[in-house]
Protein backbone atom coordinates (compact mmCIF):
# COMPACT_ATOMS: atom_id res chain seq x y z
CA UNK A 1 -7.81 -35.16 -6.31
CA UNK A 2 -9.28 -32.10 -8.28
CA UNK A 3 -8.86 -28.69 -6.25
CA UNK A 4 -11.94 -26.17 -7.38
CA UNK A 5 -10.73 -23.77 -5.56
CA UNK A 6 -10.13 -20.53 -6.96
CA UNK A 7 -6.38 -18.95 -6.74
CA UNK A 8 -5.95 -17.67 -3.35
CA UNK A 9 -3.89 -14.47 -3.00
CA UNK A 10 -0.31 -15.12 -1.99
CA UNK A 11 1.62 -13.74 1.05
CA UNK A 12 4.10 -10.02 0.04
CA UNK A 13 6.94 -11.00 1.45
CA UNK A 14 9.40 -8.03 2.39
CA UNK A 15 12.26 -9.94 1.74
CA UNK A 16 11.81 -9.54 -1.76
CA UNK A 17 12.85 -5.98 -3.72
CA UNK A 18 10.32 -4.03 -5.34
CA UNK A 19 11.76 -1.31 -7.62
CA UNK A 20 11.93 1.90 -5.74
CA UNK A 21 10.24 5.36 -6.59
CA UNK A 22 11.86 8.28 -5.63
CA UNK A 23 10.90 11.96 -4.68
CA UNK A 24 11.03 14.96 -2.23
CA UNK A 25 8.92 17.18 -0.88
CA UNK A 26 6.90 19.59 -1.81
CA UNK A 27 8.59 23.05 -2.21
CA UNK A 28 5.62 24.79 -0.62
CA UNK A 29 5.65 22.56 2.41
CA UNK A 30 9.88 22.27 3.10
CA UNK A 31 11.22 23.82 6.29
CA UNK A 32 14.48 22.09 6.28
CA UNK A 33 16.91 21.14 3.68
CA UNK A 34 15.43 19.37 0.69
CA UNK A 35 16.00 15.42 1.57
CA UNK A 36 15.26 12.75 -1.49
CA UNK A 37 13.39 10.28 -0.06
CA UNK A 38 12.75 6.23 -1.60
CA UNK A 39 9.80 4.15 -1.06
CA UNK A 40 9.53 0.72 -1.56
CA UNK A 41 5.85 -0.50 -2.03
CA UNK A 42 5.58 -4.33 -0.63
CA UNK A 43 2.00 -4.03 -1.56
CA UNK A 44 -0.62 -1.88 -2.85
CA UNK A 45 -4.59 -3.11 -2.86
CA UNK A 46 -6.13 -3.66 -5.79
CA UNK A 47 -8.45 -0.12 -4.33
CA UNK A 48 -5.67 1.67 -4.24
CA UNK A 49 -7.05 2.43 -0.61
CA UNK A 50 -3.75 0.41 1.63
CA UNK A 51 -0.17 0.17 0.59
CA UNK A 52 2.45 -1.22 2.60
CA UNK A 53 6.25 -1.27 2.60
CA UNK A 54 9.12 0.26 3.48
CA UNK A 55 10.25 3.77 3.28
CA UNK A 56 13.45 5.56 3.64
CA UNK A 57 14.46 9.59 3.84
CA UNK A 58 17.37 11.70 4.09
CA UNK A 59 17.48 14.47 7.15
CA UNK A 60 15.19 17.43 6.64
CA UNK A 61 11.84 18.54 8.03
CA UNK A 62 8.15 19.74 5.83
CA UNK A 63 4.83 20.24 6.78
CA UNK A 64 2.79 17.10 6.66
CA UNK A 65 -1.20 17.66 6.22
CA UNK A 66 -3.35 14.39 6.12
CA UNK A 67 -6.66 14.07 4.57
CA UNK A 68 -9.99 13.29 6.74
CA UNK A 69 -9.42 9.58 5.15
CA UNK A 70 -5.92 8.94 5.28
CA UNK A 71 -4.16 7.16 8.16
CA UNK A 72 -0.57 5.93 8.70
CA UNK A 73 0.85 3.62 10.67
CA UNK A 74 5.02 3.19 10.71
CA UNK A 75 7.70 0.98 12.35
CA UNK A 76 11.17 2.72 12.71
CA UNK A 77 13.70 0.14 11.53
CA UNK A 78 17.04 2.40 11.64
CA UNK A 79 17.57 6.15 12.32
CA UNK A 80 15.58 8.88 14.26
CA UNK A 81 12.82 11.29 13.11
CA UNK A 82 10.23 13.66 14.98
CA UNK A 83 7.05 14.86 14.53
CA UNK A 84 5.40 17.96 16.17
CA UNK A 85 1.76 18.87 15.87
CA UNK A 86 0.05 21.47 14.89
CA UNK A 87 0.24 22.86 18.98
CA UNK A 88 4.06 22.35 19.03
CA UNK A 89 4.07 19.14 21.16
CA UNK A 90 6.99 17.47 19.63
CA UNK A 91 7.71 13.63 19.79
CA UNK A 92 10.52 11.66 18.78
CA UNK A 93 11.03 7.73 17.17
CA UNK A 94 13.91 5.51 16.83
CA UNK A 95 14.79 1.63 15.83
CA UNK A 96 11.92 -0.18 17.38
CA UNK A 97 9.44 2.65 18.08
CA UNK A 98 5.98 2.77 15.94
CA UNK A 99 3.39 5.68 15.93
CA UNK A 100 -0.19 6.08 14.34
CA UNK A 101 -0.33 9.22 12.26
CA UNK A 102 -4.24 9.62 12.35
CA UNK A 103 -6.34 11.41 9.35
CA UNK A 104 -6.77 14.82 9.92
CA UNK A 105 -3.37 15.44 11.18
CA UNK A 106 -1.40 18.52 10.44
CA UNK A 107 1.99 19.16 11.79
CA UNK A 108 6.05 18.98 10.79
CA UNK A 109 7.74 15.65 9.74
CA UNK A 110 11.38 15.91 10.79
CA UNK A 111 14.29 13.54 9.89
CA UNK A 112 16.94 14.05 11.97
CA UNK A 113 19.44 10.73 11.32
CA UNK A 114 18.84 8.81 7.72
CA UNK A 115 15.61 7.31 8.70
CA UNK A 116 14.47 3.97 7.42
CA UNK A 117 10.75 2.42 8.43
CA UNK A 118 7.94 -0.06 7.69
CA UNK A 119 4.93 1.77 6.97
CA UNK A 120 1.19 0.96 6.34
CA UNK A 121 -0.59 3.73 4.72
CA UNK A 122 -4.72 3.36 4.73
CA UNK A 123 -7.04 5.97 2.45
CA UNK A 124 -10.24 5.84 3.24
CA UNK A 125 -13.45 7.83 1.43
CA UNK A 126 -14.67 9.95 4.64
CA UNK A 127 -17.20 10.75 3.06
């Protein structure tokens, strides 16, 4: 039997071990310390527009300012980290929390214990 098919896409499984990027935060927007922090992109859409993985950051704290079009949603696997918006409300995530950070948001990303998490990262054009 002939398959005609075209190639389907295949599952990212995050078992596997993408080669890790590295950075820190932007001098302008550090409160706290200076923490290195490693990303591992699972996947990244052809678009450029959703990547997906797993991200990982030393304690520190920096402004965070997201675009009209960019959304994030994240999984704590290991460690603790809080966010407070741009009003001072102030919430907290450990292992097995997850949180929406919605576009438009502007506020202080905090690590307080080494902080590992999933993370799903979507860029839309809002215009």
């Amino acid at each position: 039997m002939s398959d005609s098919h075209p190639a389907l896409p295949a599952l990212t499984d995050f078992r596997a071990d993408p080669a890790p990027t590295h950075d820190r935060p932007r001098p302008d927007r550090l409160v706290d310390g200076n923490p290195a922090r490693t990303t591992w992109t699972h996947y990244s859409a052809t678009a450029g527009d959703f990547d997906c993985g797993i991200w990982a950051c030393e304690p520190g704290a920096w402004r965070i300012a997201f675009p009209a079009g960019k959304e994030e949603f994240f999984h704590v696997i290991s460690g603790r980290l809080r966010i407070i918006d741009h009003a001072g409300v102030a919430r907290e995530f450990g292992p097995g929390n997850a949180c929406v950070i919605p576009a438009g948001f502007e506020g202080i990303f905090e690590v307080i214990e080494p902080v590992r998490k999933h993370f799903v990262v979507l860029e839309r054009n809002a215009g």
